[in-house]
N, C-alpha and C. Protein backbone atom coordinates (compact mmCIF):
# COMPACT_ATOMS: atom_id res chain seq x y z
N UNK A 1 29.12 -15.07 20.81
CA UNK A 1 29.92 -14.75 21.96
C UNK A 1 31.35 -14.48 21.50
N UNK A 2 32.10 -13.47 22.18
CA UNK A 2 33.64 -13.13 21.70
C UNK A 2 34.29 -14.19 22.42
N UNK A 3 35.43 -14.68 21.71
CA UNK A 3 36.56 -14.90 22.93
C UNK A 3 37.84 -14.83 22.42
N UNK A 4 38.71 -14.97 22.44
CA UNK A 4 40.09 -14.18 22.19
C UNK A 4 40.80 -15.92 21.66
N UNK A 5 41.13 -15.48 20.39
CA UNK A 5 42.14 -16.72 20.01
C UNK A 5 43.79 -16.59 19.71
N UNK A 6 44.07 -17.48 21.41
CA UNK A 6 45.43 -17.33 21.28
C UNK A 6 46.58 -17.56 20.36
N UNK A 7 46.27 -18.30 18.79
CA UNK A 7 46.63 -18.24 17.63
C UNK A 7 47.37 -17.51 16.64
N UNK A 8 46.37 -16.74 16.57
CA UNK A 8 45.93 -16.14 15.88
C UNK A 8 45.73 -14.09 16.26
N UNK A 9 46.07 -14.17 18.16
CA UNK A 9 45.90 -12.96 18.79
C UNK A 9 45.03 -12.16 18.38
N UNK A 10 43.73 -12.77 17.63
CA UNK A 10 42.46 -11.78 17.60
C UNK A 10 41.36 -12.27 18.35
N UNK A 11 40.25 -11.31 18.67
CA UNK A 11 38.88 -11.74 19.04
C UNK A 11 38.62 -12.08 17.86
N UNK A 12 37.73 -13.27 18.34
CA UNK A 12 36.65 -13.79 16.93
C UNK A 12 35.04 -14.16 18.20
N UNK A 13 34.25 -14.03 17.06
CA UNK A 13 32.92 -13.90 17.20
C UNK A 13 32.86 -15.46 17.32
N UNK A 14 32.12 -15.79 18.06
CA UNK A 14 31.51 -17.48 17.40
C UNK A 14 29.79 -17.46 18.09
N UNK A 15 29.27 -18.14 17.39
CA UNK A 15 27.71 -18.15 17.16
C UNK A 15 27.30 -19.16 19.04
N UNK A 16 26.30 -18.53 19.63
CA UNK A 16 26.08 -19.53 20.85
C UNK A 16 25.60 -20.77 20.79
N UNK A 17 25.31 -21.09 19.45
CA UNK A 17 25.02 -22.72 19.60
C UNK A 17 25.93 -23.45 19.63
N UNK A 18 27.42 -22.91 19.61
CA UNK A 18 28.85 -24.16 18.97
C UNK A 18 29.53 -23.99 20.62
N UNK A 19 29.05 -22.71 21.68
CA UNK A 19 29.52 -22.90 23.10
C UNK A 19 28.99 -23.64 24.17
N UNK A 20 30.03 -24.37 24.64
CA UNK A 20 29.89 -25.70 25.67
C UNK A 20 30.48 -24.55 27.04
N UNK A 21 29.80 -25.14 27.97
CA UNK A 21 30.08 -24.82 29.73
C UNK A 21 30.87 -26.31 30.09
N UNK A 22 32.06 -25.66 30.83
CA UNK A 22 33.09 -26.68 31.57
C UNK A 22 33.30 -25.93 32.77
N UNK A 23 33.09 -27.38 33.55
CA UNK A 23 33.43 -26.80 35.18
C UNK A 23 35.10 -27.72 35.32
N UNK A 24 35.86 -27.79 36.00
CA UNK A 24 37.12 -27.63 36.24
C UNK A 24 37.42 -28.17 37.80
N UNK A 25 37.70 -28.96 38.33
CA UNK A 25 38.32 -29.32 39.15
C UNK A 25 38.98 -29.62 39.90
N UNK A 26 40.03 -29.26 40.71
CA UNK A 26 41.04 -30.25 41.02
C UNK A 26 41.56 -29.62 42.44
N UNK A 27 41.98 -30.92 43.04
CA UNK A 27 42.66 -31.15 44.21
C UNK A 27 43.83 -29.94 44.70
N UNK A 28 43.87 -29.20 45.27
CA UNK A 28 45.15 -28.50 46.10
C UNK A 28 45.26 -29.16 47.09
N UNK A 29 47.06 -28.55 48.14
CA UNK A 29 47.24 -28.84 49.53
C UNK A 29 45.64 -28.17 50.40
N UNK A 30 45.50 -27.30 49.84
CA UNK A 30 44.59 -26.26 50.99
C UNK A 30 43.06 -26.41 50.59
N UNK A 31 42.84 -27.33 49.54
CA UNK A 31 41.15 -27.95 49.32
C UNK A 31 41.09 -28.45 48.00
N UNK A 32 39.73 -27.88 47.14
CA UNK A 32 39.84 -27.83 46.01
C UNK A 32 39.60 -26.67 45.47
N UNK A 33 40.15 -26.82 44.22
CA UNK A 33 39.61 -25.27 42.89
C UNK A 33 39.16 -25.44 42.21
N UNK A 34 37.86 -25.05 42.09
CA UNK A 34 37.05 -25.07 41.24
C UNK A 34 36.92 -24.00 40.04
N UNK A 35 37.27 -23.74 38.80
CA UNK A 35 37.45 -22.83 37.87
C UNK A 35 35.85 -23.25 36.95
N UNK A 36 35.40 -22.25 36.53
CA UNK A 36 34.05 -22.64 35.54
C UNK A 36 34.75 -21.88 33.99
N UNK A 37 34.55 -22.35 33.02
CA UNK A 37 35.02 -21.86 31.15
C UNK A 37 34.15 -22.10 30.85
N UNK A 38 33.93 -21.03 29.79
CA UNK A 38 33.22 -21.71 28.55
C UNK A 38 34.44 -21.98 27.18
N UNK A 39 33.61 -22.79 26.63
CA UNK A 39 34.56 -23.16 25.85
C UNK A 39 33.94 -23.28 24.22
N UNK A 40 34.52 -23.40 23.41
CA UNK A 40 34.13 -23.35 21.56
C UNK A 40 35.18 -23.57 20.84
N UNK A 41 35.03 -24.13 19.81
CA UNK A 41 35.82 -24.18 18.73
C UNK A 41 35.75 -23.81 17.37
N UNK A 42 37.31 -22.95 17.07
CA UNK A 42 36.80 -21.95 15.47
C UNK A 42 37.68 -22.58 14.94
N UNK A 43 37.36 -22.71 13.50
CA UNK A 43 38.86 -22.75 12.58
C UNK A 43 40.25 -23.56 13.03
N UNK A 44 39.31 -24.52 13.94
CA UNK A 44 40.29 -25.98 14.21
C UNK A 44 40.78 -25.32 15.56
N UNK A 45 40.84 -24.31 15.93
CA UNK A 45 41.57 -24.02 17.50
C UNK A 45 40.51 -24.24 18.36
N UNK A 46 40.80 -24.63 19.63
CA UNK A 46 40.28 -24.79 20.57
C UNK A 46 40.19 -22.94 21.56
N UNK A 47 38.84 -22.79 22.12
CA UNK A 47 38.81 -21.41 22.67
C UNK A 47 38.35 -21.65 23.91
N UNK A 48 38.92 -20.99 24.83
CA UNK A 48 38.42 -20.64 26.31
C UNK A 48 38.09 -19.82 26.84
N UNK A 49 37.36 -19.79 27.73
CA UNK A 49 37.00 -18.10 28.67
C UNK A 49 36.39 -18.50 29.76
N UNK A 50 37.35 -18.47 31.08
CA UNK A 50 37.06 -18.13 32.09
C UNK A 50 36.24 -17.09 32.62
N UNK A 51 35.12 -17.56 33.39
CA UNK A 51 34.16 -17.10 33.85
C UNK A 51 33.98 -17.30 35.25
N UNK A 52 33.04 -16.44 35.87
CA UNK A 52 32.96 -16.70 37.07
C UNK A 52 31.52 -17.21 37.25
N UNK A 53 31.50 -17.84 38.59
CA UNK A 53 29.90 -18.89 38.47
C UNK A 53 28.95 -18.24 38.53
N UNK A 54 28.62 -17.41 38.58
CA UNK A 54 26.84 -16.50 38.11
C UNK A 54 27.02 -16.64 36.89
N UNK A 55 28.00 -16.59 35.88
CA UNK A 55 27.79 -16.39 34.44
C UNK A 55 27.95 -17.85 33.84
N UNK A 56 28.30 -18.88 34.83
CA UNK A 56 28.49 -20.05 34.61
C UNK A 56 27.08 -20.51 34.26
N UNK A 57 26.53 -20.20 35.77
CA UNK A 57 25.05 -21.01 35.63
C UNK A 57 23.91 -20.55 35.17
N UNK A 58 24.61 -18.72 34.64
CA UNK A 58 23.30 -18.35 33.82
C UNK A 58 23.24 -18.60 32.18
N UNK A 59 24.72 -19.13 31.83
CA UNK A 59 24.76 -19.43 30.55
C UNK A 59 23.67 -20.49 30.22
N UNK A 60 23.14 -20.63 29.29
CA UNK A 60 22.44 -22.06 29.12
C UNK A 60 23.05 -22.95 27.75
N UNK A 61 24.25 -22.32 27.89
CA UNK A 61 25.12 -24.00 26.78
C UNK A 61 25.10 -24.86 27.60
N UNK A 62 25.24 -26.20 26.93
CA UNK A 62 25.59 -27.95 27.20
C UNK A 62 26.69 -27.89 27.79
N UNK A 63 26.47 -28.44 28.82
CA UNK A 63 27.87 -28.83 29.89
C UNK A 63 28.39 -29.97 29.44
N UNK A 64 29.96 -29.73 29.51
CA UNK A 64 30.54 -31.24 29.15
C UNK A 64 31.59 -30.97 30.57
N UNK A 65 32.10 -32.76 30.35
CA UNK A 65 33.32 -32.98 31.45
C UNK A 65 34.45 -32.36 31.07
N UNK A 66 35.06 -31.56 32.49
CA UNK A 66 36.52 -31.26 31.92
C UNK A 66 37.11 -31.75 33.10
């Protein structure tokens, strides 16, 4: 899967077994927001990519807490 490392300002490739699914939570005045990422780690940086939930729940990486 690509995702863009803010580091470093390149795409890098990383393999789909090292990507985790994070769902995102939190409280506003006007409800809650719910944001879905996937997430991985290269070369010691931490990587993100916001997604939207069809691609959330069709991914099949390991969900962790965020």
């Amino acid at each position: 899967m690509k995702f863009y490392n803010l580091k470093t300002r390149s795409h890098v490739d990383v393999p789909d077994s090292a990507v985790k699914k994070m769902k995102m939570t939190r409280k506003t005045k006007s409800g809650e927001q719910v944001r879905y990422a996937l997430t991985a780690e290269h070369e010691g940086s931490k990587l993100f990519k916001f997604v939207n939930e069809a691609t959330f729940k069709a991914s099949n990486a390991t969900e962790v807490k965020g």
